[in-house]
Protein backbone atom coordinates (compact mmCIF):
# COMPACT_ATOMS: atom_id res chain seq x y z
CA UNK A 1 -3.61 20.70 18.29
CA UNK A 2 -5.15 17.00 17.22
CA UNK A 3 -5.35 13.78 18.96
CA UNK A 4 -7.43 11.27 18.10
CA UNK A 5 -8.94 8.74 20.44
CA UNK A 6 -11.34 5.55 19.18
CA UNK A 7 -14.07 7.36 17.97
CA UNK A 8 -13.44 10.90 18.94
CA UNK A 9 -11.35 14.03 17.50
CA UNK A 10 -9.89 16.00 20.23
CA UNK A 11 -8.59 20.15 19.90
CA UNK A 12 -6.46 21.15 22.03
CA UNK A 13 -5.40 24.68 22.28
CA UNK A 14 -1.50 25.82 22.94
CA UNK A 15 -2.01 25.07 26.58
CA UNK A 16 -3.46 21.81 26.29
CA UNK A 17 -6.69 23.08 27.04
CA UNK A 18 -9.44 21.15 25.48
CA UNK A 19 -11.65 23.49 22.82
CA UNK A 20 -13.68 20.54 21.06
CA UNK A 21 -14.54 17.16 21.11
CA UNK A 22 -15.67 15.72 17.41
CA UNK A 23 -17.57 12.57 16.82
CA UNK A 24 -19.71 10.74 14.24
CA UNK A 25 -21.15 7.35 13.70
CA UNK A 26 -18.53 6.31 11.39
CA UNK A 27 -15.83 7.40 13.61
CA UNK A 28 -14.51 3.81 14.31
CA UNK A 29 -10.79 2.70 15.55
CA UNK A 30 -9.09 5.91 14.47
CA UNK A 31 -5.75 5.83 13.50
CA UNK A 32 -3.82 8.48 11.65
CA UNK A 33 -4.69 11.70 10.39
CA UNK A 34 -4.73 14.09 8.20
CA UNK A 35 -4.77 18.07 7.66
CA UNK A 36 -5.62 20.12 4.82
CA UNK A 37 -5.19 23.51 3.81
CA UNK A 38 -8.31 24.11 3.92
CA UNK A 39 -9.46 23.81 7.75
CA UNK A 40 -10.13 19.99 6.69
CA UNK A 41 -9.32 16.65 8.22
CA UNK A 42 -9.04 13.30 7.00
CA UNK A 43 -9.05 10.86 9.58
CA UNK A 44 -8.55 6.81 8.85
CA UNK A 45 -10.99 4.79 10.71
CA UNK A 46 -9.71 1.48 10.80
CA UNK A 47 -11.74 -0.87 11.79
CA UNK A 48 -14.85 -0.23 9.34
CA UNK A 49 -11.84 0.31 6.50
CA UNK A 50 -12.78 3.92 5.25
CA UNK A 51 -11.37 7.62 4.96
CA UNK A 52 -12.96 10.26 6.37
CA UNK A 53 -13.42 14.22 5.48
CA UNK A 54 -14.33 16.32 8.49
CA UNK A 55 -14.60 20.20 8.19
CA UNK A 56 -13.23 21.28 11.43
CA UNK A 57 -15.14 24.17 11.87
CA UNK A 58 -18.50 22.57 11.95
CA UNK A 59 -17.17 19.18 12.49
CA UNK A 60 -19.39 17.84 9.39
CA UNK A 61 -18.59 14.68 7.25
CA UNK A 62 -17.40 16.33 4.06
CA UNK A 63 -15.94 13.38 2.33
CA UNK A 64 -15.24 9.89 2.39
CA UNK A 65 -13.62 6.56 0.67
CA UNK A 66 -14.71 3.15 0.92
CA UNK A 67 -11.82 1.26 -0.82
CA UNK A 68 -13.62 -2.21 -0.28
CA UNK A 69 -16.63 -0.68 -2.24
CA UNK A 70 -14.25 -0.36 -5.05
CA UNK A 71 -14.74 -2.39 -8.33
CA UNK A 72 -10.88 -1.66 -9.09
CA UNK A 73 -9.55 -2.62 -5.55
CA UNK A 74 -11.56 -5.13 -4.94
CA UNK A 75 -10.07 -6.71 -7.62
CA UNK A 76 -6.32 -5.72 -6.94
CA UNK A 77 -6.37 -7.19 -3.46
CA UNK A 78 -9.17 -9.80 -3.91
CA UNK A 79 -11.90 -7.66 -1.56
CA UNK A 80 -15.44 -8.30 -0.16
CA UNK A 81 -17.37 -5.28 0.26
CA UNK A 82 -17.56 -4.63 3.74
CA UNK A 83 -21.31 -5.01 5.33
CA UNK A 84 -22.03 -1.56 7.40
CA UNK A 85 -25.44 0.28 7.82
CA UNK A 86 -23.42 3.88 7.09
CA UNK A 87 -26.92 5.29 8.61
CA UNK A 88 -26.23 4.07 12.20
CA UNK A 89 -24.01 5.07 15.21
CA UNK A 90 -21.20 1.96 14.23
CA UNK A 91 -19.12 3.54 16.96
CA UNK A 92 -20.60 1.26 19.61
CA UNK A 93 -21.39 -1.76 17.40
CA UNK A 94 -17.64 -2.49 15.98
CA UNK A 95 -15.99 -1.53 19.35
CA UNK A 96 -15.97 -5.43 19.89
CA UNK A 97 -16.07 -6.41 16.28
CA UNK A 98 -13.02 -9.00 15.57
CA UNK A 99 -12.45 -7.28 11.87
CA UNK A 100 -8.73 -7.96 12.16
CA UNK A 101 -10.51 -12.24 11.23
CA UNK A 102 -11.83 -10.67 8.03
CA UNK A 103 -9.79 -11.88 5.18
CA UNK A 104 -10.78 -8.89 3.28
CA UNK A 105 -9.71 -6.34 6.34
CA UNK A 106 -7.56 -3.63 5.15
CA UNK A 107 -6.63 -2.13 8.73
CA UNK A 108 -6.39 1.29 6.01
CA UNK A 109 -4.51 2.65 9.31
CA UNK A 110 -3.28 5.69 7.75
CA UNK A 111 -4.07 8.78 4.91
CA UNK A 112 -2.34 11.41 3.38
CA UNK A 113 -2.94 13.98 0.77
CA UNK A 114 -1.03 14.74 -2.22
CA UNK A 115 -2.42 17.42 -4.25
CA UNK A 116 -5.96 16.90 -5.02
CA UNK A 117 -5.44 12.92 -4.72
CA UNK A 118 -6.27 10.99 -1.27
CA UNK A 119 -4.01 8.20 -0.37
CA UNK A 120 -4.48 5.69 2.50
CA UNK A 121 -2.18 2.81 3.84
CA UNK A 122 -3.22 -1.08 3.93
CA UNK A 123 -1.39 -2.00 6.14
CA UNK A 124 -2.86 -5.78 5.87
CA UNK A 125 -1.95 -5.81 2.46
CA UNK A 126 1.70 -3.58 3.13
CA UNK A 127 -0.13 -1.41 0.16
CA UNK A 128 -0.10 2.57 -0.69
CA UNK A 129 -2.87 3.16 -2.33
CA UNK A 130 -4.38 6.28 -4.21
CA UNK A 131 -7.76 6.20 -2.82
CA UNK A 132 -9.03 9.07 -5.14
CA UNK A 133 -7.92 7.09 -8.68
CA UNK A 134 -8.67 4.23 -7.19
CA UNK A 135 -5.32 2.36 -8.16
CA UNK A 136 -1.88 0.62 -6.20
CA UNK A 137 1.01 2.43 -6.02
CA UNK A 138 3.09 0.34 -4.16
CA UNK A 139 3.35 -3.09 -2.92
CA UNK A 140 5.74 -4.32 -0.46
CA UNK A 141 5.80 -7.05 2.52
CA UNK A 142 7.75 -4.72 5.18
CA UNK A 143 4.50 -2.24 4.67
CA UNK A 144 2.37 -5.06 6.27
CA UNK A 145 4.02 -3.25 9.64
CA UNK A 146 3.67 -0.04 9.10
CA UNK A 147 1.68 2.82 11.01
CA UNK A 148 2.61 5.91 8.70
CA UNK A 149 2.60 7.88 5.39
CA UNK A 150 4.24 11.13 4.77
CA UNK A 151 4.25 12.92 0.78
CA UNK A 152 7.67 14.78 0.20
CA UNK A 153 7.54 17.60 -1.64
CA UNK A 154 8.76 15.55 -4.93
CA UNK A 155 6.09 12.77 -4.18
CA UNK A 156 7.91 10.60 -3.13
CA UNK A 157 5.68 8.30 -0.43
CA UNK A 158 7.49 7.66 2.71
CA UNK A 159 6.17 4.99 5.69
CA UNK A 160 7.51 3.20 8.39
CA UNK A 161 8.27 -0.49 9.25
CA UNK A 162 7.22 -0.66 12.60
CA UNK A 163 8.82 -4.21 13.75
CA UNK A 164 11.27 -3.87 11.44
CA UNK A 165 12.82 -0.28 12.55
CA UNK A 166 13.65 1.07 9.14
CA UNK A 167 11.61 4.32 7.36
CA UNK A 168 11.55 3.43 3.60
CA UNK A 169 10.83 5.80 0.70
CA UNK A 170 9.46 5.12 -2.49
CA UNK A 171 8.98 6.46 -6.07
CA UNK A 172 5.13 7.01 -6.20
CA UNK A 173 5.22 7.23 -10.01
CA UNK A 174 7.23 3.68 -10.44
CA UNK A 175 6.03 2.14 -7.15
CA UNK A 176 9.78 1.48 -6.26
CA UNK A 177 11.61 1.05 -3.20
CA UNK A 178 14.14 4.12 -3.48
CA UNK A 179 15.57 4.55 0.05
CA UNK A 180 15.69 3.12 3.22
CA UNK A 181 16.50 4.42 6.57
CA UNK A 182 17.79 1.55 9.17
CA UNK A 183 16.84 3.30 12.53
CA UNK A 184 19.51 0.50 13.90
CA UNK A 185 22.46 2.33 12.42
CA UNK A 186 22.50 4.75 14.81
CA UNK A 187 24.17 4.45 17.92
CA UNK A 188 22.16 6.14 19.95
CA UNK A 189 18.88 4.21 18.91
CA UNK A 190 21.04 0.90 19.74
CA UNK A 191 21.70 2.57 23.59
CA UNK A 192 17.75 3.63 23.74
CA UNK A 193 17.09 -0.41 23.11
CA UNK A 194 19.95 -1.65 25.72
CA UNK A 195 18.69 0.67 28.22
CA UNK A 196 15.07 0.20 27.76
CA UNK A 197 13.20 -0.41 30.73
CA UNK A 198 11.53 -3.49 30.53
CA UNK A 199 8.49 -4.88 32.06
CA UNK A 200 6.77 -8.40 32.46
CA UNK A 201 4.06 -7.05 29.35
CA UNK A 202 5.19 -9.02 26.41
CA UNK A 203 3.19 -6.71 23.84
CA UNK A 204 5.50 -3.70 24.77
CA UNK A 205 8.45 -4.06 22.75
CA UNK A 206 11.68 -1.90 22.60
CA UNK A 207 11.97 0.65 19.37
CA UNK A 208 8.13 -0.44 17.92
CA UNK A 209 8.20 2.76 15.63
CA UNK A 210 5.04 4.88 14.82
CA UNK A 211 4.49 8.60 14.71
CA UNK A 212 6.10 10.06 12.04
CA UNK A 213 6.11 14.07 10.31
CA UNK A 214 7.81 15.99 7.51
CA UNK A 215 8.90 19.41 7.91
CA UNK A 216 11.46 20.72 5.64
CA UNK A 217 14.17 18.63 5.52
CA UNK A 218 13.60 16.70 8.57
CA UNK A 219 11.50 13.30 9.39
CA UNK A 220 10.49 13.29 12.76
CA UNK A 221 9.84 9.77 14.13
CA UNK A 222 8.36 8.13 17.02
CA UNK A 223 9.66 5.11 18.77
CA UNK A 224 9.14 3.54 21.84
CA UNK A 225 10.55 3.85 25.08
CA UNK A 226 8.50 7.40 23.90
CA UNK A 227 11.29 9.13 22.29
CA UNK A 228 11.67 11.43 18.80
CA UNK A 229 14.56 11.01 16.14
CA UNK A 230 14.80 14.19 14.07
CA UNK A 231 16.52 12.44 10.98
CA UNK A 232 17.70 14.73 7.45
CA UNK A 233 15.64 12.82 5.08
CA UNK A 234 17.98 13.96 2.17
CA UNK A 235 21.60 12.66 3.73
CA UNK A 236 20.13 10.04 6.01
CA UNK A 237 21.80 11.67 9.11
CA UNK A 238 20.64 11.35 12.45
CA UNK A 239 20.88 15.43 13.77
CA UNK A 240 19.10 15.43 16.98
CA UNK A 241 16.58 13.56 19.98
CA UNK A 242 14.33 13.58 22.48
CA UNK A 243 14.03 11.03 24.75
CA UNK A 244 11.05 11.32 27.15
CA UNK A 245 10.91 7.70 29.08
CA UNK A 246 12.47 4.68 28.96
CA UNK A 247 9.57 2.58 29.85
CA UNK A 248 8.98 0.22 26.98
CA UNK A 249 5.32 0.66 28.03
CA UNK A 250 5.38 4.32 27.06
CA UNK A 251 5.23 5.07 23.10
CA UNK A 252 4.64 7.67 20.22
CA UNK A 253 1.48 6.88 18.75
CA UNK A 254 1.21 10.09 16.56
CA UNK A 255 3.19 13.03 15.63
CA UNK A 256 2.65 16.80 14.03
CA UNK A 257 4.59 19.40 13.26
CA UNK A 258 2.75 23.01 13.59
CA UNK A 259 3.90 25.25 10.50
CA UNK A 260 5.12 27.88 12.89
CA UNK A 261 7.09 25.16 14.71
């Protein structure tokens, strides 16, 4: 098992015992992640705005993507290259680095693979992006909140909008809005919101959605107070929960489903 903290990947085994910690200089503000078939991880370090390769057996940078470096996206969204010695430890140097002030931030909080391509979320810019062609898929203001991108079998791109509660899927090939998902609709997401416990912390916030997984044909998603919604992506249908607090405080920040699950 994964879990990422700010500059670290962390393996757990089955029993939560910890096998390996992996680091690197441009390990900065990770986010999301993602796992390859071939033993391979891409990891989205937000605040220097890149995508990163690790090979998890010898935990060495493989790959990587540097969208602001781009003469195509820098163009599309109107970037300035971002200016990073890749040859130092950044890890300590952006930790208090107010990037989020940078007109030309991406906060690329999230990556997934499709195929052979790469493609990373901007969330700043509510953009999908294919990192490896170097061109937008999809533009679309509710984006600008999201935490999360899943590929469906059929390619279509799925993500989340996290203030806005809904999980919206798009055509990848016409960068349309196809489906949505209202989390709202459901009844019992509508209780877990009345009966959140809440606190005098005004950043927590009741149902701020993040975490989210394919398998089959489920979506697994993450809310806060921490809780899972198994949803049937093709019908919409809410089939099943878990609800593990209902502390507003307490949230899903990331979710995985093991293939033997």
């Amino acid at each position: 098992m994964i879990a990422l903290g700010y500059h670290t990947i962390h393996e757990f085994d089955r029993g939560l015992e910890r096998r390996r910690d992996t680091t690197h200089g441009l390990m900065v503000g990770l986010h999301e992640a993602a796992i390859t078939k071939e033993g391979r991880l891409w990891v989205a370090a937000t605040k220097i705005d890149r995508a990163l390769e690790y090979d998890m057996r010898t935990g060495s940078l493989t790959r990587q993507f540097s969208p602001r470096d781009d003469t195509a996206l820098q163009s599309a969204f109107d970037l300035e290259p971002l200016d990073i010695d890749t040859s130092s430890d950044n890890r300590a140097l952006w930790l208090e680095h107010g990037s989020k002030a940078d007109p030309s931030h991406l906060h690329l909080n999230a990556v997934a693979v499709a195929g052979n391509r790469v493609l990373a979320l901007f969330n700043r810019f509510g953009a999908i992006v294919d990192l490896t062609e170097q061109r937008v898929l999809v533009r679309d203001d509710a984006l600008e909140r999201g935490h999360n991108l899943v590929v469906l079998p059929d390619g279509t791109l799925v993500s989340n909008d996290t203030h806005g509660r809904t999980i919206r899927f798009y055509d990848a090939a016409k960068g349309e809005l196809v489906q949505i998902v209202d989390l709202m609709a459901f009844p019992w997401v509508r209780g877990l919101r009345r009966a959140a416990r809440q606190t005098e912390h005004q950043v927590a916030k009741p149902l701020f959605v993040r975490g989210m997984a394919f398998f089959g044909r489920h979506i697994y998603v993450g809310v806060s107070p921490a809780s899972i919604l198994c949803i049937d992506w093709r019908t919409s249908a809410l089939e099943d929960v878990y609800e593990h607090s209902d502390d507003i405080r307490t949230a899903i920040h990331g979710l995985a489903i093991t293939p033997d699950a």
